[in-house]
Protein backbone atom coordinates (compact mmCIF):
# COMPACT_ATOMS: atom_id res chain seq x y z
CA UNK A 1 -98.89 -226.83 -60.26
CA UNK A 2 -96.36 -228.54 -58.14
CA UNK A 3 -97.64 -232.38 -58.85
CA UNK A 4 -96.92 -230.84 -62.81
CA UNK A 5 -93.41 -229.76 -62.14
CA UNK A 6 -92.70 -232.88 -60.65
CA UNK A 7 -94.74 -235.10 -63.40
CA UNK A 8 -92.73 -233.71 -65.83
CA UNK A 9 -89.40 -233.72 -63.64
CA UNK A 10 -90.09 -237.52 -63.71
CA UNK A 11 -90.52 -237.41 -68.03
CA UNK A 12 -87.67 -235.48 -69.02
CA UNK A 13 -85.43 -236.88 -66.93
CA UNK A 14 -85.94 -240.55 -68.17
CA UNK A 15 -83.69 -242.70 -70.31
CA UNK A 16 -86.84 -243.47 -72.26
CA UNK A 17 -87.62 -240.55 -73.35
CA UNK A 18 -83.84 -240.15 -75.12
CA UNK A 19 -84.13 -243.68 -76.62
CA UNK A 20 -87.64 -242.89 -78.01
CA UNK A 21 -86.20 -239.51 -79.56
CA UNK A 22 -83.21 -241.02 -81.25
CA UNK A 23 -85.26 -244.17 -82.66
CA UNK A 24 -87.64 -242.17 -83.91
CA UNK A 25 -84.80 -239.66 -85.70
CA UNK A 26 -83.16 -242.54 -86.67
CA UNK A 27 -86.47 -244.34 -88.27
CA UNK A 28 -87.59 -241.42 -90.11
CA UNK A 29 -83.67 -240.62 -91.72
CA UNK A 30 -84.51 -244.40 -92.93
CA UNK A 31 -88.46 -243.84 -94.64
CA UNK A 32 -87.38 -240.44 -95.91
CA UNK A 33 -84.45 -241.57 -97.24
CA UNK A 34 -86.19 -244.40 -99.56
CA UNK A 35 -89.57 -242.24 -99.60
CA UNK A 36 -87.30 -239.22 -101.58
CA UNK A 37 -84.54 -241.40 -102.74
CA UNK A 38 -86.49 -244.56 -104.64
CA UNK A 39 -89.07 -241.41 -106.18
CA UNK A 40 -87.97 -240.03 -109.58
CA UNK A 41 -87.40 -236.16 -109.49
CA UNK A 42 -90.28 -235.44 -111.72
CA UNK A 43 -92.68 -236.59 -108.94
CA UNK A 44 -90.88 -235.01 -106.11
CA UNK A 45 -91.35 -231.65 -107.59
CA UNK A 46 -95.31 -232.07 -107.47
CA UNK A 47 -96.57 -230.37 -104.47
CA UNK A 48 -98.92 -233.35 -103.60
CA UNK A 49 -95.40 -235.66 -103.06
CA UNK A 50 -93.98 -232.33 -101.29
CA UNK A 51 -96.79 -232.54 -98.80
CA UNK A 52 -96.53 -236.44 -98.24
CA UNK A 53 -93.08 -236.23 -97.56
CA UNK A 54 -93.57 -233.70 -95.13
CA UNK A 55 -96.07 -235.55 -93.34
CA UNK A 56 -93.72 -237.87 -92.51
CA UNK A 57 -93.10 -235.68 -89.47
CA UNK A 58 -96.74 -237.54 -88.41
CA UNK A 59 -94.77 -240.78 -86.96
CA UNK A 60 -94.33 -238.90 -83.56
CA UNK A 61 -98.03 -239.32 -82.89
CA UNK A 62 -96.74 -243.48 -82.45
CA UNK A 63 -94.22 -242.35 -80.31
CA UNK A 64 -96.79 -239.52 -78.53
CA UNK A 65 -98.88 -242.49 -77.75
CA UNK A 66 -96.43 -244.88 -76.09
CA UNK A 67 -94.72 -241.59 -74.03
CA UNK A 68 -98.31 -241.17 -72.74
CA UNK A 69 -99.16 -244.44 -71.84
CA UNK A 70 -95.90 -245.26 -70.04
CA UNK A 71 -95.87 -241.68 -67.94
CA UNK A 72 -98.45 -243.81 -66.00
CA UNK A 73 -97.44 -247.38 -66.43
CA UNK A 74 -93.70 -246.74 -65.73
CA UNK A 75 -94.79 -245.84 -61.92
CA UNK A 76 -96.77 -249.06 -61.31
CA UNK A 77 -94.16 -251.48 -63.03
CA UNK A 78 -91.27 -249.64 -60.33
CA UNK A 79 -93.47 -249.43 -57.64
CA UNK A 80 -93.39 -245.58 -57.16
CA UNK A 81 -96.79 -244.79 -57.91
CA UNK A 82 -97.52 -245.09 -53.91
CA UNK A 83 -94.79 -242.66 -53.11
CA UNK A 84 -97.02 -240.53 -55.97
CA UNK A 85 -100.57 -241.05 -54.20
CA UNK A 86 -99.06 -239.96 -51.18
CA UNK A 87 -97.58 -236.53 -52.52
CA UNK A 88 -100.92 -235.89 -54.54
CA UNK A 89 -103.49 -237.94 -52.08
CA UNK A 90 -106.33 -236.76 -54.82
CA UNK A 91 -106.09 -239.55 -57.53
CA UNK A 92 -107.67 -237.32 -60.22
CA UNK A 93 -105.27 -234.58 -59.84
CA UNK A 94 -102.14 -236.57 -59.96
CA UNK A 95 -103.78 -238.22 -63.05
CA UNK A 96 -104.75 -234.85 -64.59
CA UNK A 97 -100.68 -233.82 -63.82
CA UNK A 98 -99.89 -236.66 -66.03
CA UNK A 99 -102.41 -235.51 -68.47
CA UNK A 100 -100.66 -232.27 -68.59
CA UNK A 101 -96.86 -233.40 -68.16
CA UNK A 102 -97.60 -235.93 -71.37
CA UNK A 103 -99.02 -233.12 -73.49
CA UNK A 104 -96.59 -230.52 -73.22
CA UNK A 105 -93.31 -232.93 -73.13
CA UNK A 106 -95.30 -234.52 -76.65
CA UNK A 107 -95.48 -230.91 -77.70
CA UNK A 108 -92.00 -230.33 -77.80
CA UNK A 109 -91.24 -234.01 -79.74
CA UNK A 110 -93.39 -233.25 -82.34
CA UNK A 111 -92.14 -229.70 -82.70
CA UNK A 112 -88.63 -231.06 -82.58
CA UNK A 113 -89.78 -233.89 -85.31
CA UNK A 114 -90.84 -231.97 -87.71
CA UNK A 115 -88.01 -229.49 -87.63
CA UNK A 116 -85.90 -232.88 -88.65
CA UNK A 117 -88.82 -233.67 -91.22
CA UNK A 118 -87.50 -230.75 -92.57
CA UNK A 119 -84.38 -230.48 -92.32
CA UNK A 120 -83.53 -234.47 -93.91
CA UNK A 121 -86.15 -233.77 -96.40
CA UNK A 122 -84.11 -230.27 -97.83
CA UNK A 123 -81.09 -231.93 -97.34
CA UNK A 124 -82.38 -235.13 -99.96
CA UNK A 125 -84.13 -232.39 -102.39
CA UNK A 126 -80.73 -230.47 -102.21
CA UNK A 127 -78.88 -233.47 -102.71
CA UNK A 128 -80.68 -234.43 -106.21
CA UNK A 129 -80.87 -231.09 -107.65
CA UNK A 130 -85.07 -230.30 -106.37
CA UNK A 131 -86.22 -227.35 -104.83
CA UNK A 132 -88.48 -228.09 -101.61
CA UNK A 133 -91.44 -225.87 -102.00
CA UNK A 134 -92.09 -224.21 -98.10
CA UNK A 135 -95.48 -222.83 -98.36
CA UNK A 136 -99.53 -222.89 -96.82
CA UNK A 137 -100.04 -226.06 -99.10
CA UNK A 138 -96.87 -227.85 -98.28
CA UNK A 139 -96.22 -227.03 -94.16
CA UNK A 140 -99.69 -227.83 -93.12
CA UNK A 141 -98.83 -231.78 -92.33
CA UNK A 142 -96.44 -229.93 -90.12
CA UNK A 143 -99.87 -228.58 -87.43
CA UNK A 144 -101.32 -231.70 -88.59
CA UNK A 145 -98.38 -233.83 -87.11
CA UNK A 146 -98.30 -231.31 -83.84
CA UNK A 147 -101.88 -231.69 -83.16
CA UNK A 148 -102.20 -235.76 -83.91
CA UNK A 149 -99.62 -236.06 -81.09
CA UNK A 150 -101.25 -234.09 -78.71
CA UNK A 151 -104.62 -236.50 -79.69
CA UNK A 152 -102.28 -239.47 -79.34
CA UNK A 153 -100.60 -238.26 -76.06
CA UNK A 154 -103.80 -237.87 -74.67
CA UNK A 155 -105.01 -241.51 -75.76
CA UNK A 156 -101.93 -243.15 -74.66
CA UNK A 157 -102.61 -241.48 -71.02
CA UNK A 158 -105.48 -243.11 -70.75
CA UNK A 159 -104.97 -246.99 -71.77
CA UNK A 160 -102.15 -246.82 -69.44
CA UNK A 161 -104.50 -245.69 -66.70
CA UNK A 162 -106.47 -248.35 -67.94
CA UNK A 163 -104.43 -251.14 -67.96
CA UNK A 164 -101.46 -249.92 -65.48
CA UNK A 165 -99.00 -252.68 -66.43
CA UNK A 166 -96.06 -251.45 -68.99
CA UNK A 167 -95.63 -254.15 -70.89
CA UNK A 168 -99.73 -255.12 -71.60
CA UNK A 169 -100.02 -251.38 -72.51
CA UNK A 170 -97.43 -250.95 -74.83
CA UNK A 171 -97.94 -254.57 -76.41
CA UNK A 172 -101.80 -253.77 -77.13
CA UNK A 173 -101.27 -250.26 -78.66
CA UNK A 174 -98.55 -251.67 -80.64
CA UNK A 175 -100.85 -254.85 -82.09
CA UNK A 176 -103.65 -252.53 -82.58
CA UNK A 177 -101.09 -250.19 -84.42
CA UNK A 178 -99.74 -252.97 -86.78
CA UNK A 179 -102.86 -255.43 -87.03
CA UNK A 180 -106.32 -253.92 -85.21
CA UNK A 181 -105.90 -250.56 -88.15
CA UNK A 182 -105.31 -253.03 -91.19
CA UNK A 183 -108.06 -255.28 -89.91
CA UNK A 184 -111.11 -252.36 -89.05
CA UNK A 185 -110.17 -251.31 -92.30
CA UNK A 186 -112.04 -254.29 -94.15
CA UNK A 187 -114.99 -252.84 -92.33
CA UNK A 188 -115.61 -250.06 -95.08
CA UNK A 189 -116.17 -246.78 -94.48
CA UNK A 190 -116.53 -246.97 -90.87
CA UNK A 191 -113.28 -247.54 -90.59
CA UNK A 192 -112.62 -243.80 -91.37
CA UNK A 193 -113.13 -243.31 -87.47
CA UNK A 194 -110.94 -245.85 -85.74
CA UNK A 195 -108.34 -244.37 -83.73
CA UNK A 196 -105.46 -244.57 -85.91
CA UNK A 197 -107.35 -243.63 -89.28
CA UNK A 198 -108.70 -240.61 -87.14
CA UNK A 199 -105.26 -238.85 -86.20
CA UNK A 200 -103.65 -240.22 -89.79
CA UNK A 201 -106.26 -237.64 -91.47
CA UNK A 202 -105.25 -235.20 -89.12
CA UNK A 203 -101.81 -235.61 -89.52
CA UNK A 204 -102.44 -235.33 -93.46
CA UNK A 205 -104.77 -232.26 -92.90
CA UNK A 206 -107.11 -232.02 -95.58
CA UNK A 207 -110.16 -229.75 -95.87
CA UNK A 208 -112.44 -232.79 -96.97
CA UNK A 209 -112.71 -236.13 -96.55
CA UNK A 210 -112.50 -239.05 -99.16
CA UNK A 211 -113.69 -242.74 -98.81
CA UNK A 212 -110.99 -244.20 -96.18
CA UNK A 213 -110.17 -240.73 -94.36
CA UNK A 214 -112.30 -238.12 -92.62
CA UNK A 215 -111.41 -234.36 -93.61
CA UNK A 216 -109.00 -232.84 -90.93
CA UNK A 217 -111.43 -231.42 -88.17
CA UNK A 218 -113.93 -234.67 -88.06
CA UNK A 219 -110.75 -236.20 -87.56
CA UNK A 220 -109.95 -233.85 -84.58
CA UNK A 221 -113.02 -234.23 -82.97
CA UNK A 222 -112.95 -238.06 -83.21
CA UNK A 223 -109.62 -238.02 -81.79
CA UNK A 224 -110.70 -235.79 -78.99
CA UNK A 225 -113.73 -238.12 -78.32
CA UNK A 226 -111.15 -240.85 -78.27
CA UNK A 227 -108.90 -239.26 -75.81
CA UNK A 228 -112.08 -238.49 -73.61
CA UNK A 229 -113.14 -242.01 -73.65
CA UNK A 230 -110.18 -243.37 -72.42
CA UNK A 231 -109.15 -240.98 -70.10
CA UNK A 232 -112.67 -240.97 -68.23
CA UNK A 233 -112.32 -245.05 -67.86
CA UNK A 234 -108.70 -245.12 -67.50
CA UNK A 235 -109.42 -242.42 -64.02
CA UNK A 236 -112.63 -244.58 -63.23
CA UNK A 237 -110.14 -247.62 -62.92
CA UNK A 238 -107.53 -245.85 -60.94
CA UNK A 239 -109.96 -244.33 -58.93
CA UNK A 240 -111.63 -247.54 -58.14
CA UNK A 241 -108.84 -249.33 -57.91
CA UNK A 242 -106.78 -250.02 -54.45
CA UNK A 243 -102.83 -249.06 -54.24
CA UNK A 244 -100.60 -251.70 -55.47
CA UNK A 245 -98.61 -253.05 -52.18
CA UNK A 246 -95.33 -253.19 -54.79
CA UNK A 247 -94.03 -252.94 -58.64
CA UNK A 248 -95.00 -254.47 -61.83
């Protein structure tokens, strides 16, 4: 309990965390702003555009992934993760704190994200005359977006583990993010369960599947086997690995 009271000490009280909050706030004023404002109001009052829209609040999983990644990276690039062995001398539990601290601090994001999802997206369907339908059909993105950051939290924990240098990690999650998804995707089918398609169809949360995206709890459980995978290599390599003699 203490090593988690101190891991997430160490996340909330980091400039990062503020400058990855107001980019993303910032970002998604942008893609909601020309998502509702370049649609014509006939289409916004569908509930299918409703439910797009507010799955917008799904970009914090991108964000959920780097926060994860860099609660571990961030200690090897400053050289503090020694002063963190010797607190929590067992590896896995100090790596299971992280674990924790980056799940419940992503938690709170993605809460906090899609309250602005919703509060920009009422205040453009206000603004042009629309009524914003809030019901079962419309919200679920909302769990969708909560739970695909958890998934992504989880992931991100463990490619930092597994590469434990902050500027590798965040470059390779990025260019899988922007080129390895498009790529996969000429694959076919399979490329319903890469890592990115996986929480996408979780973030959009539908009962079944279609050609390019799983139904919502395949997705889940692909993400979970994801964040397994990496977490159980990314504590094999800290585990194995000696204590760095200084920072990144």
């Amino acid at each position: 309990m203490n090593a988690l009271r101190a891991e997430l000490l160490k996340a909330v009280t980091t400039r990062l965390l503020l400058w990855f909050g107001l980019g993303l706030l910032a970002f998604l004023v942008l893609v909601l702003s020309i998502h509702i404002g370049s649609n014509d109001p006939q289409t916004l009052r569908e509930l299918p555009t409703q439910r797009s829209t507010l799955a917008f609040g799904g970009l914090a999983a991108i964000v959920a992934v780097l926060i994860g990644s860099l609660l571990v990276t961030a200690e090897y690039a400053h050289g503090t993760i020694n002063q963190s062995f010797l607190a929590v001398p067992v590896r896995g539990r100090l790596l299971a704190a992280k674990l924790a601290a980056a799940v419940i601090v992503v938690f709170a994001l993605a809460v906090l994200v899609d309250v602005a999802t919703l509060v920009i997206a009422e205040l453009w369907f206000h603004g042009r005359g629309l009524t914003l339908h809030l019901d079962r059909e419309t919200l679920t993105p909302f769990l969708g977006a909560v739970g695909a950051s958890l998934l992504a939290a989880g992931i991100g924990v463990g490619v930092g583990a597994v590469m434990r240098r902050q500027t590798g990690a965040i470059i390779a999650i990025l260019l899988w993010l922007l080129i390895g998804e498009g790529v996969i995707s000429a694959v076919g089918d399979a490329a319903r369960f890469a890592p990115g398609h996986a929480l996408g169809a979780v973030v959009t949360a539908h009962a079944t599947g279609t050609g390019d995206m799983l139904g919502v709890w395949p997705a889940a459980v692909v993400g979970l086997v994801y964040v397994a995978i990496f977490c159980a290599v990314g504590f094999l390599v800290v585990l194995g690995s000696d204590v760095p003699s200084s920072g990144d």
